[in-house]
Protein backbone atom coordinates (compact mmCIF):
# COMPACT_ATOMS: atom_id res chain seq x y z
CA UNK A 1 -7.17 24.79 -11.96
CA UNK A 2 -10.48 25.38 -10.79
CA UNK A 3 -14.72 24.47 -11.46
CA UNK A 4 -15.94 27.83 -12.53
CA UNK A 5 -19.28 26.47 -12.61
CA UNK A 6 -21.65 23.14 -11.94
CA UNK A 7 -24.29 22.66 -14.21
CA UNK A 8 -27.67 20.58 -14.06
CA UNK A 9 -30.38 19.81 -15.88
CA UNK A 10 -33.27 17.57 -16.49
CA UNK A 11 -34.68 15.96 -19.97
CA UNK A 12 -37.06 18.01 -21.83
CA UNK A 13 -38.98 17.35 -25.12
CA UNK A 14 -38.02 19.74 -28.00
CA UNK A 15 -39.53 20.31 -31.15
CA UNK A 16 -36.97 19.62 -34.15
CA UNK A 17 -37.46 19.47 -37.80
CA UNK A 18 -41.28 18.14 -37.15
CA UNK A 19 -40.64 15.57 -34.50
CA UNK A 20 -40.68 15.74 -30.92
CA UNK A 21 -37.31 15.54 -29.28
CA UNK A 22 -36.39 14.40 -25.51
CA UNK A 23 -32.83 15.74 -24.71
CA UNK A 24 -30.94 16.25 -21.35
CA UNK A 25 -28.68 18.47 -23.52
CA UNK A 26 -30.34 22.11 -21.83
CA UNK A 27 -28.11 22.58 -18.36
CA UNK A 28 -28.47 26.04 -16.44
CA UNK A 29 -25.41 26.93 -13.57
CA UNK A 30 -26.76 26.23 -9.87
CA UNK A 31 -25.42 28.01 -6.99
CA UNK A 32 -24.26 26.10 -3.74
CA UNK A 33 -22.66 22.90 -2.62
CA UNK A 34 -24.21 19.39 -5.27
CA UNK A 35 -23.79 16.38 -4.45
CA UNK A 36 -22.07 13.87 -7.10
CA UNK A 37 -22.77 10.40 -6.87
CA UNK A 38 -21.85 7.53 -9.23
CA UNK A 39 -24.03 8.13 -12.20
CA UNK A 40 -24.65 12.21 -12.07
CA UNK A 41 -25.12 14.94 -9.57
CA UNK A 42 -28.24 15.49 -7.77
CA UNK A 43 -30.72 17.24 -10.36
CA UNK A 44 -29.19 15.94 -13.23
CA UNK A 45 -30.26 13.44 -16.22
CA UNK A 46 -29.75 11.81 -19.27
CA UNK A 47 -32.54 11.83 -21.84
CA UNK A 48 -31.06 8.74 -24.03
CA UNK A 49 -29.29 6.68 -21.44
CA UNK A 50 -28.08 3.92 -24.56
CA UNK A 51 -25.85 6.78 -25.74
CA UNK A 52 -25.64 8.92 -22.65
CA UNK A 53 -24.69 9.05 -18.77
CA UNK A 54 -23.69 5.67 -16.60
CA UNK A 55 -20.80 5.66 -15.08
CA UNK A 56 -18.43 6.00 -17.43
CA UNK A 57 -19.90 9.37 -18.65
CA UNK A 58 -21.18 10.35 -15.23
CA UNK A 59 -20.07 13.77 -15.93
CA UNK A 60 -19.10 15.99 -18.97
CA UNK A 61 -16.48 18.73 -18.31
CA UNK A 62 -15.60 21.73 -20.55
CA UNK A 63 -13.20 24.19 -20.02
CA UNK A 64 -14.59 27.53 -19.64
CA UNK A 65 -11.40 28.95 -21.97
CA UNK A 66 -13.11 27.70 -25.19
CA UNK A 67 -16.00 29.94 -25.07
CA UNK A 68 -14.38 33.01 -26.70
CA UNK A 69 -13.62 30.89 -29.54
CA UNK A 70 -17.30 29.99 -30.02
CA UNK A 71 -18.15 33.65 -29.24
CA UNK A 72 -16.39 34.54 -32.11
CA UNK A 73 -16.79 31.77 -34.69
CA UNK A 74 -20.75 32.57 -33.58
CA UNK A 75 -21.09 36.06 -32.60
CA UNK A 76 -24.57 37.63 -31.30
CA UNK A 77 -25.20 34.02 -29.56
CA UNK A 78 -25.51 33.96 -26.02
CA UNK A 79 -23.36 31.55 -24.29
CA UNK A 80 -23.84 30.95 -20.50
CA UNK A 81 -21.92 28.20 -18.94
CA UNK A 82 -23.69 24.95 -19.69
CA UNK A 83 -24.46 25.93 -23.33
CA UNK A 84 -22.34 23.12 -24.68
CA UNK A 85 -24.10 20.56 -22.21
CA UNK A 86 -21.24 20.31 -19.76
CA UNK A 87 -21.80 19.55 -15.93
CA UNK A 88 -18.47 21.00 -15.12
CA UNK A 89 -17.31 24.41 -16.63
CA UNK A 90 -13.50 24.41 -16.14
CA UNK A 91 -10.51 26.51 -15.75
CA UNK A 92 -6.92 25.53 -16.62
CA UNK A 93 -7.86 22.32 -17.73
CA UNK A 94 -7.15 22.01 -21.59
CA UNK A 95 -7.82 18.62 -23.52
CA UNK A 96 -4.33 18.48 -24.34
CA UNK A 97 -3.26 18.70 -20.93
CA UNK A 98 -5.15 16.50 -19.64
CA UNK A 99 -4.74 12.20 -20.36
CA UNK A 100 -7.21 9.40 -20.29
CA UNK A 101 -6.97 8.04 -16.82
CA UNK A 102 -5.83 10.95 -14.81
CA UNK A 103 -7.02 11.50 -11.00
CA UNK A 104 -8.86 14.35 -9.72
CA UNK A 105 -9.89 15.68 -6.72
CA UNK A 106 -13.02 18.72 -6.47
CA UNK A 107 -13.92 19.19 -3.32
CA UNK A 108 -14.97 16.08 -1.46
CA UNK A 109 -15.63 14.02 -4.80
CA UNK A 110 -12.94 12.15 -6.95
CA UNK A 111 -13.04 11.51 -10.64
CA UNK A 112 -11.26 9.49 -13.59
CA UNK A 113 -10.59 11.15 -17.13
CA UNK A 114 -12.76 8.24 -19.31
CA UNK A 115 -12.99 9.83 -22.82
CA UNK A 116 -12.92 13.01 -24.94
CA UNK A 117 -16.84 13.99 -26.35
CA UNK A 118 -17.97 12.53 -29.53
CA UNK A 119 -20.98 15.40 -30.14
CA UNK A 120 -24.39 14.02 -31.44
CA UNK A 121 -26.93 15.98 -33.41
CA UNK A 122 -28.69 17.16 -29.76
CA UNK A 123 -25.99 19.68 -29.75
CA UNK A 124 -27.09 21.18 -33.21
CA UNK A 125 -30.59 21.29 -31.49
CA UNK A 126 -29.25 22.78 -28.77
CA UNK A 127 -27.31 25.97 -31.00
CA UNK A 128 -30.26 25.72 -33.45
CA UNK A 129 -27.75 24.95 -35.90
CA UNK A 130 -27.64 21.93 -38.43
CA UNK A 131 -23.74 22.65 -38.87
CA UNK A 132 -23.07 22.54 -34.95
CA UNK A 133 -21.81 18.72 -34.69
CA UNK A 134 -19.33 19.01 -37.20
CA UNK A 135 -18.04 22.35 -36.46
CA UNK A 136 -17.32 21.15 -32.97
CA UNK A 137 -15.75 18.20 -33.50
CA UNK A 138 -13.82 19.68 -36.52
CA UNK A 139 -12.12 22.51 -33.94
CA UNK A 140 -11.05 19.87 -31.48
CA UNK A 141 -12.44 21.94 -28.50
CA UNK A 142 -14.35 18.67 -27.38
CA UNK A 143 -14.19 18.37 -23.49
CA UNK A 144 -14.23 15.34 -21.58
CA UNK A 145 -16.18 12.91 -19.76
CA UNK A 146 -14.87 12.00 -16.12
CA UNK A 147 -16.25 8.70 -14.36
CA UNK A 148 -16.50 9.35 -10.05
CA UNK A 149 -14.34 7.63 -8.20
CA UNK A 150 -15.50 8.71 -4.79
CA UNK A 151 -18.99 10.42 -4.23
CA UNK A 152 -18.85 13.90 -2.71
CA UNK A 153 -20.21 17.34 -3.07
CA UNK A 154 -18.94 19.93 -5.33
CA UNK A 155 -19.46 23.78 -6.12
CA UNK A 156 -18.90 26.52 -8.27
CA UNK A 157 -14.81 27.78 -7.14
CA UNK A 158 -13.40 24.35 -6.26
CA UNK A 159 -10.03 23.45 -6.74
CA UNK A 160 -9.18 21.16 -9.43
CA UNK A 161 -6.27 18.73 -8.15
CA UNK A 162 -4.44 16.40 -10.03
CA UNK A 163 -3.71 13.48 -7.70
CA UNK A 164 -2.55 11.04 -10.12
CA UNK A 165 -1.54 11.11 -13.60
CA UNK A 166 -1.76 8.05 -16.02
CA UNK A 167 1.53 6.78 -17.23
CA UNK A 168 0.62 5.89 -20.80
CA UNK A 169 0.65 9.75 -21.78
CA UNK A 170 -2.64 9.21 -23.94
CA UNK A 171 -4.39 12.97 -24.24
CA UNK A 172 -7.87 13.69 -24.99
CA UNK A 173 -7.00 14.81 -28.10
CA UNK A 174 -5.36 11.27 -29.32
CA UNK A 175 -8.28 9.50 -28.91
CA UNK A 176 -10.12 11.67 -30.92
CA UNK A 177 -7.76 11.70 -33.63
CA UNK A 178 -7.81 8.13 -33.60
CA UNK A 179 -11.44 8.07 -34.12
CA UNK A 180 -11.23 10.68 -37.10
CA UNK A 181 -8.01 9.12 -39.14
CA UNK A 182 -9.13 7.10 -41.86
CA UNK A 183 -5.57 5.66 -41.86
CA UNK A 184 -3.26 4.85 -39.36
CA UNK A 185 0.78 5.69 -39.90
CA UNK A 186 3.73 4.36 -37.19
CA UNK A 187 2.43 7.15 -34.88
CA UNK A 188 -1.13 6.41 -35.13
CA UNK A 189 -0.35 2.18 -34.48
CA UNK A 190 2.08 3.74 -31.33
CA UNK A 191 -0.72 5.82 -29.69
CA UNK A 192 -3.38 3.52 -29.92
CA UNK A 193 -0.99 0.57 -28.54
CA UNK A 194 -0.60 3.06 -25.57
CA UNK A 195 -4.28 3.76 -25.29
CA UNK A 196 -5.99 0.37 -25.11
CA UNK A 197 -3.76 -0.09 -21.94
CA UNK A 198 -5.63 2.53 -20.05
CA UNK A 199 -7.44 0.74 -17.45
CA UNK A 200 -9.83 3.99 -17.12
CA UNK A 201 -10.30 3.94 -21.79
CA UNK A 202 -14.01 2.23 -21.53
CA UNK A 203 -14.43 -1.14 -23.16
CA UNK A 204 -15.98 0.21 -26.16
CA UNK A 205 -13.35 2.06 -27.29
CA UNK A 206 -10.84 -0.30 -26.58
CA UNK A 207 -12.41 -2.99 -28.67
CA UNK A 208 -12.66 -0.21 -31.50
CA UNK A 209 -9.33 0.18 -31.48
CA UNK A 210 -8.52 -3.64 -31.76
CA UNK A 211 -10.41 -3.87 -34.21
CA UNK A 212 -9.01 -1.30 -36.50
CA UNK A 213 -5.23 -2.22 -35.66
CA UNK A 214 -6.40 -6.25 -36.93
CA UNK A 215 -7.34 -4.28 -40.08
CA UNK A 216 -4.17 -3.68 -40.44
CA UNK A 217 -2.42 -6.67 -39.92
């Protein structure tokens, strides 16, 4: 497992569909060693900071093996790392692999696995697409957001270690199919038991949860 590529960027206004835009969504690859504090990496921002960045989405990592899927599903678009808005472009790190709560170490920094992507219509700006959102969150390719655990710096060919793993086995993936079932089976009720004892699930999305398992008491 390894960062293939660290990407920044800082808020710009857009035009879309007759109104000016501010979005932190456009990130470009940087070369060298970048420091990562608590809330982002040196050079990086969040345009909407009520439904972006702090801590708990301090950075956004995507692994790098998803974009030949979009190449294909969108072919003639050009798709440098940081098209999807990530800060981290990964390798050997699949959503499925990977649970809420796991450790990692890249290069001096350490981060927590906090909660899969939940696109919002910046990323249609971003492809110039209206059908973007729901395309993305419809193939399940959704990356995750990792909270930092210990400041360091970071760079494009780190080492992605796994120094602890969370025992309640909840995936990326499960969280988002929480959010997307309109019911919830035996399985569904199991899984989101197991989730809302993450210690590293953020508040909001434990409370969620309760709050659709007391609809079904």
């Amino acid at each position: 497992m390894r960062l293939v590529s660290v990407n920044v960027g800082l808020p710009r206004e857009v035009a879309w569909k007759g109104r000016i835009v501010s979005t932190g969504i456009f990130k470009e690859p940087v070369p060298g060693r970048v420091k990562l504090r608590t809330l982002n990496l040196d050079g990086d921002r969040q345009a909407d900071l009520s439904v972006h960045g702090g801590a708990e989405k301090a950075v956004y990592a995507y692994p790098a093996e998803h974009y030949d899927y979009w190449r294909g599903e969108l072919a003639g678009m050009e798709m440098p790392f940081g098209m999807f808005g990530e800060n981290f472009t990964t390798e050997g790190l699949a959503e499925d692999a990977v649970n809420i709560g796991d450790r990692f170490r890249i290069g001096t920094a350490e981060l927590v696995v906090t909660q899969p992507r939940l696109p919002c219509y910046k990323l249609g700006i971003k492809f110039g697409r209206d059908d973007t959102v729901k395309r993305f969150l419809a193939s399940g390719r959704t990356g995750f957001y990792l909270s930092v655990s210990r400041e360091g710096e970071v760079g494009a060919g780190d080492a992605v270690a796994l120094i602890d793993r969370d025992p309640n086995n909840v995936t990326v993936p499960d969280i988002t199919g929480l959010y997307v079932s309109k019911r919830y089976g035996p399985a569904e009720v199991e899984t989101l038991n197991r989730a809302t004892r993450v210690p590293a699930l953020p508040e909001g999305w434990r409370i969620y949860f309760l709050e659709r398992r007391e609809k079904l008491d």
